[in-house]
C-alpha atoms as a PDB file:
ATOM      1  CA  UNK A   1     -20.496 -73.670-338.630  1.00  0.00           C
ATOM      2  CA  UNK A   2     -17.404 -75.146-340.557  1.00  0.00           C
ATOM      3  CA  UNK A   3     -15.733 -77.993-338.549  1.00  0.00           C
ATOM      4  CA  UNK A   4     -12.591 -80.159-339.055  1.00  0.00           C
ATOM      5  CA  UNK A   5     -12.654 -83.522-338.530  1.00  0.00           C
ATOM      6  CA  UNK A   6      -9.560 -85.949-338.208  1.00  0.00           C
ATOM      7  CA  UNK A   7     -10.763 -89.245-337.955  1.00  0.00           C
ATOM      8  CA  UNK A   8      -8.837 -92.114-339.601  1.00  0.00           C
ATOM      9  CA  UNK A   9     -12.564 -94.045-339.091  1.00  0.00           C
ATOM     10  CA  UNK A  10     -14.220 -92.446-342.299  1.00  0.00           C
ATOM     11  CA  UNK A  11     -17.085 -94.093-340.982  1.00  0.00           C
ATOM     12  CA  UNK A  12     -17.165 -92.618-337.622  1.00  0.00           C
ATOM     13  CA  UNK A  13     -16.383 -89.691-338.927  1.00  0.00           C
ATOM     14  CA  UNK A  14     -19.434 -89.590-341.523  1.00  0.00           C
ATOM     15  CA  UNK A  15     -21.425 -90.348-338.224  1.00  0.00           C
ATOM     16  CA  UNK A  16     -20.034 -87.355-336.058  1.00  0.00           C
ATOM     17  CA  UNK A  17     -20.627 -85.109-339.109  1.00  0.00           C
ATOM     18  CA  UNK A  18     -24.176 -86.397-339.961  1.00  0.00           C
ATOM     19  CA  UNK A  19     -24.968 -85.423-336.523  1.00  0.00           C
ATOM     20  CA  UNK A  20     -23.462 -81.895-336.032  1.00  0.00           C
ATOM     21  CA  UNK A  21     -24.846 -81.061-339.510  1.00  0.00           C
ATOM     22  CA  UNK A  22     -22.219 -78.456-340.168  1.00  0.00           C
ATOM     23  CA  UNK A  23     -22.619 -75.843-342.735  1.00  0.00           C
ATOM     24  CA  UNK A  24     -19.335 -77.157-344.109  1.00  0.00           C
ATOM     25  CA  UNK A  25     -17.186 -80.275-343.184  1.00  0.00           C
ATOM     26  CA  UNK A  26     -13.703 -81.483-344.185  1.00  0.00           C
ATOM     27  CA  UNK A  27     -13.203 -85.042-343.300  1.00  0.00           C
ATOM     28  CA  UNK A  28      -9.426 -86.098-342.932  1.00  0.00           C
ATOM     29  CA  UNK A  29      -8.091 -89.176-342.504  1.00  0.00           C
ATOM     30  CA  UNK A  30      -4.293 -88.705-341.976  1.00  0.00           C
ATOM     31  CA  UNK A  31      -1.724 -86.410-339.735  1.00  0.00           C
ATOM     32  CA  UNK A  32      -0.781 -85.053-343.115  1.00  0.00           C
ATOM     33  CA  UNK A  33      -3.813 -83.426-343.911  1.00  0.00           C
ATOM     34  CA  UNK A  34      -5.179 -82.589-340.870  1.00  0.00           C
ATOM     35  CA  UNK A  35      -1.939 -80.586-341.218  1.00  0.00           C
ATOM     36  CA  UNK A  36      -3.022 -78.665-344.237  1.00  0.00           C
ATOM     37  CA  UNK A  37      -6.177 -77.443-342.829  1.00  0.00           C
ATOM     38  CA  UNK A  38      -4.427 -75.913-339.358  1.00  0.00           C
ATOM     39  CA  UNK A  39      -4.989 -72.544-340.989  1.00  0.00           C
ATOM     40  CA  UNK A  40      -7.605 -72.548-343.120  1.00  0.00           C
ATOM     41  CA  UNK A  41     -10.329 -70.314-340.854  1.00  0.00           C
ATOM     42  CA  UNK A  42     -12.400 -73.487-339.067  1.00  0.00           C
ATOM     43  CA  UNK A  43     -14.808 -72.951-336.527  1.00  0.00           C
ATOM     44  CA  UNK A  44     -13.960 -75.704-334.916  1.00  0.00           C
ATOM     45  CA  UNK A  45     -10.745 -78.844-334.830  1.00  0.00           C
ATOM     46  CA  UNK A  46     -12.204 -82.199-334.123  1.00  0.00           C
ATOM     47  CA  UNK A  47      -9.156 -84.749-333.283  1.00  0.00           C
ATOM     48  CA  UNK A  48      -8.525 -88.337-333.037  1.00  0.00           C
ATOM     49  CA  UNK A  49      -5.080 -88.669-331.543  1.00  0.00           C
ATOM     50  CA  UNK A  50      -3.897 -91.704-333.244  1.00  0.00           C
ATOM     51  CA  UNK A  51      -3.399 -91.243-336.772  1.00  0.00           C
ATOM     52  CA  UNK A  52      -2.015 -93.679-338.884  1.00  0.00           C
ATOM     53  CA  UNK A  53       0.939 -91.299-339.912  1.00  0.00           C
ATOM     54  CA  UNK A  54       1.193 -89.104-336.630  1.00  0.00           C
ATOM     55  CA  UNK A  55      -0.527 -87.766-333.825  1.00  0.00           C
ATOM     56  CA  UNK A  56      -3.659 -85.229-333.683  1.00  0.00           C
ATOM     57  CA  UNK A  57      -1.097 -83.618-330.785  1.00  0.00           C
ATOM     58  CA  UNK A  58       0.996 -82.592-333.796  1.00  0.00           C
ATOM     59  CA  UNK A  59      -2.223 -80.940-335.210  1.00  0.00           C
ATOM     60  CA  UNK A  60      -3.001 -79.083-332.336  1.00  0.00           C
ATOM     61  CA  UNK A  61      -0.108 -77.915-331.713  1.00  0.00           C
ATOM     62  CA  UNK A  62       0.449 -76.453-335.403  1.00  0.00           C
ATOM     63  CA  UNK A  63      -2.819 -75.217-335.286  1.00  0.00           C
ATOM     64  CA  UNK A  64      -2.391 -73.232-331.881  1.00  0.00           C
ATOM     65  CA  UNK A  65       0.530 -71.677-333.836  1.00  0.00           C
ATOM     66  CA  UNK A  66      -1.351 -69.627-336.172  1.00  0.00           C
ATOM     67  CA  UNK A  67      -5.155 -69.608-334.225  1.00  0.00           C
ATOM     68  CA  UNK A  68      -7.055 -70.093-330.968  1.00  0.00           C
ATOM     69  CA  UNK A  69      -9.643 -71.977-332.980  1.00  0.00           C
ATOM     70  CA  UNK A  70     -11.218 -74.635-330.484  1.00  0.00           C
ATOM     71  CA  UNK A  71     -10.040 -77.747-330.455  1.00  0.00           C
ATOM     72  CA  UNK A  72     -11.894 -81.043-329.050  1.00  0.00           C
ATOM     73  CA  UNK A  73     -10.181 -84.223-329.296  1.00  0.00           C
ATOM     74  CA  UNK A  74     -12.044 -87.560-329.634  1.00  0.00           C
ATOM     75  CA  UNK A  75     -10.085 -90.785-328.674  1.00  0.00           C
ATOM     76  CA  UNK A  76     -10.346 -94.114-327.933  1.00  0.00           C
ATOM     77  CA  UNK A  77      -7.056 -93.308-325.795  1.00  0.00           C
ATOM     78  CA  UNK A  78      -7.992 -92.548-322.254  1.00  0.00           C
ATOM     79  CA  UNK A  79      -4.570 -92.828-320.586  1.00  0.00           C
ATOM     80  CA  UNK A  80      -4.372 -89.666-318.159  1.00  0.00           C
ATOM     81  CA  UNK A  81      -0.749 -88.772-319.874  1.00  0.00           C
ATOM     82  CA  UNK A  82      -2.355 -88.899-323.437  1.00  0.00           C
ATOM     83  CA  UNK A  83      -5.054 -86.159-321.683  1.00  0.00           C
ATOM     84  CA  UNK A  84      -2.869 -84.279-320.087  1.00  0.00           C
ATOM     85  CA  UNK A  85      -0.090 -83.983-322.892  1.00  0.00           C
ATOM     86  CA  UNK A  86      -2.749 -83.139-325.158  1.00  0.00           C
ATOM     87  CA  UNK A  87      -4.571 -80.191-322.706  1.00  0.00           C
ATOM     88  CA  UNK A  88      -0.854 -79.078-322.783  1.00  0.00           C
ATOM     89  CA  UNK A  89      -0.940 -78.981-326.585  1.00  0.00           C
ATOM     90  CA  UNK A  90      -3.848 -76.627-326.476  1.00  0.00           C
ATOM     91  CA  UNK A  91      -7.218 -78.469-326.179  1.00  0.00           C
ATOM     92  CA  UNK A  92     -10.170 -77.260-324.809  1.00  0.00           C
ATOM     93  CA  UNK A  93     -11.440 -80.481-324.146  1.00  0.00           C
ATOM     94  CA  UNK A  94     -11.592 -83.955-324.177  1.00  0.00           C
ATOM     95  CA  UNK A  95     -13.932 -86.954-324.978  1.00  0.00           C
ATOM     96  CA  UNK A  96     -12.970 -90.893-324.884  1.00  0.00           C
ATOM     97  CA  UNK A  97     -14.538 -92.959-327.107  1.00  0.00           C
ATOM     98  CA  UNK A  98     -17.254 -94.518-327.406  1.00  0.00           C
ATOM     99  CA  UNK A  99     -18.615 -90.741-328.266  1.00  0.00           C
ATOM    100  CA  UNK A 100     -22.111 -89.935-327.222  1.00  0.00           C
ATOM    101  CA  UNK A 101     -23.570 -87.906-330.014  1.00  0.00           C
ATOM    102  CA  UNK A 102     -25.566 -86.007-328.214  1.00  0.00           C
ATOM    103  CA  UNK A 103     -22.929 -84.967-325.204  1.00  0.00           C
ATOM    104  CA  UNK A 104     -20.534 -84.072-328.335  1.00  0.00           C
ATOM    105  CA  UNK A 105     -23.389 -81.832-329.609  1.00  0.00           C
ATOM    106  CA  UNK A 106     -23.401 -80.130-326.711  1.00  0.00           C
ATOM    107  CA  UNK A 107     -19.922 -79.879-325.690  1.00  0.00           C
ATOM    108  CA  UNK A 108     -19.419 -78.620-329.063  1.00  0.00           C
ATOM    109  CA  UNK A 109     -21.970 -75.903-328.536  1.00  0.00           C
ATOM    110  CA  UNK A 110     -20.424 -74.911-325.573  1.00  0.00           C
ATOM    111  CA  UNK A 111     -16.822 -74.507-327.546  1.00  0.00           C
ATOM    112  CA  UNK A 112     -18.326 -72.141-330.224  1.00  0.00           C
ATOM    113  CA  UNK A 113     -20.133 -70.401-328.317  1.00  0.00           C
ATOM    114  CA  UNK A 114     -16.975 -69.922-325.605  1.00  0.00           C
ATOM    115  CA  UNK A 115     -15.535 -68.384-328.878  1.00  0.00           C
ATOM    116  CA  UNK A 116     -18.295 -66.245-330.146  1.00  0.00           C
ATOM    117  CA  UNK A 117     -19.159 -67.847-333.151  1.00  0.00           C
ATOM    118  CA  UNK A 118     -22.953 -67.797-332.355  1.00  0.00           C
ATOM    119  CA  UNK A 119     -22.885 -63.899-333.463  1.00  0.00           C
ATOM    120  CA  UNK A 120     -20.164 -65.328-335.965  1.00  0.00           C
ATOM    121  CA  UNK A 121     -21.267 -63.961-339.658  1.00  0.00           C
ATOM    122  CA  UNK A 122     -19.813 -64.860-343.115  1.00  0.00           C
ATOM    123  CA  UNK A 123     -18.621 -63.101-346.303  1.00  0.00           C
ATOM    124  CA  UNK A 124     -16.540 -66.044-347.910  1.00  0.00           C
ATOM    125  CA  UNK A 125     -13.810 -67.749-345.833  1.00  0.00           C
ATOM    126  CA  UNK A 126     -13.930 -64.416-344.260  1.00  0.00           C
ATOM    127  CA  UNK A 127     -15.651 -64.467-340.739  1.00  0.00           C
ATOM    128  CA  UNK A 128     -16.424 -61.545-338.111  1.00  0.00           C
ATOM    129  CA  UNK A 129     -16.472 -62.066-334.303  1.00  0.00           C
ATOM    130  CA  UNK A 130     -18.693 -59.330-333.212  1.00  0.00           C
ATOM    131  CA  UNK A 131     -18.755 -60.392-329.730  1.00  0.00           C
ATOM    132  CA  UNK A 132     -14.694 -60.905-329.722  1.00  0.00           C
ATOM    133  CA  UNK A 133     -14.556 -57.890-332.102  1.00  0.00           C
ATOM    134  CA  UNK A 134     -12.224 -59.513-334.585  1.00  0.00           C
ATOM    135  CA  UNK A 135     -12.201 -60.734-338.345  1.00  0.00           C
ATOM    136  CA  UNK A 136     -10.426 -63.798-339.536  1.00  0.00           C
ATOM    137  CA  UNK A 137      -9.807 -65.403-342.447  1.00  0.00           C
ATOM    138  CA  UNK A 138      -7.588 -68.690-342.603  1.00  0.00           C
ATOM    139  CA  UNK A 139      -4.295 -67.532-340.959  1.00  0.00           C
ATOM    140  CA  UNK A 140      -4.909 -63.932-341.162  1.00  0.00           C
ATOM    141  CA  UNK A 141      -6.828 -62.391-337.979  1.00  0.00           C
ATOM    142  CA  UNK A 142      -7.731 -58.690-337.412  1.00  0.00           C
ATOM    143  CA  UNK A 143      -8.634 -57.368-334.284  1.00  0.00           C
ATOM    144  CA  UNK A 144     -11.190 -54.236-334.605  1.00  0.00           C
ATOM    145  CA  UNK A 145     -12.289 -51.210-332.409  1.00  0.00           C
ATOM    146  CA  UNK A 146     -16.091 -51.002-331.677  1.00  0.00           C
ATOM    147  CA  UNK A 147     -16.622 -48.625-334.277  1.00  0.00           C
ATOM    148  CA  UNK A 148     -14.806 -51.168-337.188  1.00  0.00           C
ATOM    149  CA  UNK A 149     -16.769 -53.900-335.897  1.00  0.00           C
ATOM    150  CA  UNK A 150     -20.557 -52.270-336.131  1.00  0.00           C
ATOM    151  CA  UNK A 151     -19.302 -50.838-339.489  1.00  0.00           C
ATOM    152  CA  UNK A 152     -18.618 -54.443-340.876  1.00  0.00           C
ATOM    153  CA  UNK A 153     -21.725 -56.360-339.272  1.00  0.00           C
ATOM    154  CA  UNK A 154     -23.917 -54.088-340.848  1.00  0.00           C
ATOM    155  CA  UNK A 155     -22.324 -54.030-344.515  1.00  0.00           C
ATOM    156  CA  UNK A 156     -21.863 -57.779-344.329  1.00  0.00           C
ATOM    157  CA  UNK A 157     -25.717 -58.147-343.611  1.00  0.00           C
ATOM    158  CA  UNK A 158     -26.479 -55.687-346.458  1.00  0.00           C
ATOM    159  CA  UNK A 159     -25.312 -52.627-347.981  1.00  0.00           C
ATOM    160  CA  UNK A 160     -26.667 -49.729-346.507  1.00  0.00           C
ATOM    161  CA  UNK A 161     -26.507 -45.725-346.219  1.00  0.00           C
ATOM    162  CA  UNK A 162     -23.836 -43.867-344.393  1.00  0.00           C
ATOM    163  CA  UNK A 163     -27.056 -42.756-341.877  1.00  0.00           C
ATOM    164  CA  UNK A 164     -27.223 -46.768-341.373  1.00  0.00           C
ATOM    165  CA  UNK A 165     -23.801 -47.289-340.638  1.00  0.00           C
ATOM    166  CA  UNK A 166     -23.682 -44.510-338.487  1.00  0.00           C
ATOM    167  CA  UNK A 167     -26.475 -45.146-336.571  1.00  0.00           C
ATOM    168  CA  UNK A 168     -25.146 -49.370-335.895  1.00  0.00           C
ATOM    169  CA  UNK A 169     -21.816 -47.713-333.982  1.00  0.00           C
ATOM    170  CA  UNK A 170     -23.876 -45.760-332.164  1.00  0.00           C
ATOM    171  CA  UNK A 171     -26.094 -48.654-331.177  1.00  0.00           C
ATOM    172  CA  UNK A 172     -22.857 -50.995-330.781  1.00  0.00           C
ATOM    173  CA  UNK A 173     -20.475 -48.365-328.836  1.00  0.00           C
ATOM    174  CA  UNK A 174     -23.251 -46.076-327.098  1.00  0.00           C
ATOM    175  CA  UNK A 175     -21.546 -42.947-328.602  1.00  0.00           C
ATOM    176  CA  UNK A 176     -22.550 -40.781-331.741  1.00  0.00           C
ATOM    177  CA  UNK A 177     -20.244 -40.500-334.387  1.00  0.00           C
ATOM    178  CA  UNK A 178     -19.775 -37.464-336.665  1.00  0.00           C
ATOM    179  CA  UNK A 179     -19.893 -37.539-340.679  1.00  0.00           C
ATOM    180  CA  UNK A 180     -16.005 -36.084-340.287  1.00  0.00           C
ATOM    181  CA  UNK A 181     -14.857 -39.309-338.295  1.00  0.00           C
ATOM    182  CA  UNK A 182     -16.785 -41.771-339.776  1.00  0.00           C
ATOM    183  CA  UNK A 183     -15.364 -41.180-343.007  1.00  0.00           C
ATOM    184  CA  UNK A 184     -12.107 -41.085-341.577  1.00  0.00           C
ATOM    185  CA  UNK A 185     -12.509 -44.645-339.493  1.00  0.00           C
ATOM    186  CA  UNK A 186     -13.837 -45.655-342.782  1.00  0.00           C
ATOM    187  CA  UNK A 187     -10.943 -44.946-344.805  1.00  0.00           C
ATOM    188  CA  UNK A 188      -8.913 -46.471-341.508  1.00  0.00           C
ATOM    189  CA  UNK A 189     -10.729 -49.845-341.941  1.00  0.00           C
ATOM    190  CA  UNK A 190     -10.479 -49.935-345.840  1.00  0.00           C
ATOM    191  CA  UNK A 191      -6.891 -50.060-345.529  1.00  0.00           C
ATOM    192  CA  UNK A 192      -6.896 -52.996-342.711  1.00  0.00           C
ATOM    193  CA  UNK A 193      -9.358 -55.306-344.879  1.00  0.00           C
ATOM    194  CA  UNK A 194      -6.740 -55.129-348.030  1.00  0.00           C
ATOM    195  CA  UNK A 195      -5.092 -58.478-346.562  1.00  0.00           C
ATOM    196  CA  UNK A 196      -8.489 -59.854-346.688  1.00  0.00           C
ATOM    197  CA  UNK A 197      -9.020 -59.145-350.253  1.00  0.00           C
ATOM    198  CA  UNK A 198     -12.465 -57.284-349.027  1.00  0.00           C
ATOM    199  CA  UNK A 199     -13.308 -53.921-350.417  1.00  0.00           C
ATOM    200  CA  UNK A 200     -15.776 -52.060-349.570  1.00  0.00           C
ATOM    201  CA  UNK A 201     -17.237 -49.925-352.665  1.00  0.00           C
ATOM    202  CA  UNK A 202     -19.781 -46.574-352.636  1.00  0.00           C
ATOM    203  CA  UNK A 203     -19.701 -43.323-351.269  1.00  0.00           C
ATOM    204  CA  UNK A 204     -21.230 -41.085-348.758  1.00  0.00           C
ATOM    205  CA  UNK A 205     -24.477 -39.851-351.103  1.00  0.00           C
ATOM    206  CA  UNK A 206     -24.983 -43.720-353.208  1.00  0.00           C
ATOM    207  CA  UNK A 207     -24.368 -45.915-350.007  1.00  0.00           C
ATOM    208  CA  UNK A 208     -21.744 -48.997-349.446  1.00  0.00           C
ATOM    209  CA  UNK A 209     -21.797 -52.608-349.892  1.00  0.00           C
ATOM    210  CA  UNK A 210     -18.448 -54.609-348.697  1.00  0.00           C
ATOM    211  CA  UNK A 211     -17.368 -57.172-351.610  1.00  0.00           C
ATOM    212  CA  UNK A 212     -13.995 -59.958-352.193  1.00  0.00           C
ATOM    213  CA  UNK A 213     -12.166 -59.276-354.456  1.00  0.00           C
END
């Protein structure tokens, strides 16, 4: 999982990280770069809301812009209006400090898995949704049929055979596909990864592998 943290306590925020043991962690310490990660493709927005140049509102708020990434705030502020203002901001939940490690565990395990991320797979910043059927990658999201979605789980585990990739949309939709419209969803979904900077390379007799650019 790659999770966000804005926490003008570096220390504190070394702690939370240590135990959530995230595949990859930015620690920020100000407003202004919390700012700057809004739509880089996190899994998950941890936020203090006082900030020594703004407020983690602000960060939510810019981030619900461009993402429904989930967003748990973590703040020695426990005034009801402070709550409510920032559930209004786009939240999905709230802890006062002191933080209980192992409730934050768990209520962040209950957030990304809310959002799907536990089938969540990785090629780069790029990640697929399965379960939501939908690709993202920092600002950019993609939502995909059933067929799109089988089509990219199975190349991003491994390339594979047309017979392969034919047989995962049958497993993931419950309805055959013919050589004549898989090539032609194929050709569809080429087209929709471009903004990605994906490609996926082979043909029909060699088999395909999905690469970046």
């Amino acid at each position: 999982m790659r999770i966000c943290i804005v926490e003008d306590n570096r220390e504190l925020a070394s702690v939370i990280r240590d135990a959530l043991d995230p595949k990859e962690c930015q620690i920020c310490c100000t407003c202004r770069q919390g700012l700057a990660e809004c739509e880089k493709g996190w899994d998950l927005l941890l936020l203090d809301v006082r900030l020594p140049d703004g407020s983690g509102l602000d960060i939510a708020r810019a981030a619900r812009i461009v993402s429904d990434v989930p967003i748990l705030f973590l703040s020695s502020d426990g005034m009801e209006t402070t709550m409510l203002e920032a559930f209004e901001s786009g939240c999905d939940d709230y802890i006062v400090k002191p933080v209980r490690l192992a409730v934050l565990r768990k209520k962040v395990e209950a957030l990304l898995h809310r959002s799907g991320y536990r089938s969540a797979l990785h090629l780069g910043k790029t990640v697929l949704y399965p379960d939501a059927h939908c690709l993202k990658k920092d600002s950019l999201q993609l939502d995909l049929s059933g067929t799109e979605t089988a089509i990219l789980r199975q190349l991003i585990l491994h390339p594979c055979q047309a017979e392969t990739l034919m047989r995962a949309v049958r497993q993931t939709t419950g309805r055959d596909i013919s050589p004549e419209t898989f090539s032609s969803r194929l050709s569809t979904l080429k087209k929709k990864l471009e903004p990605f900077d994906l490609i996926i390379i082979g043909r029909k007799n060699t088999g395909y592998r999905l690469e970046e650019r």
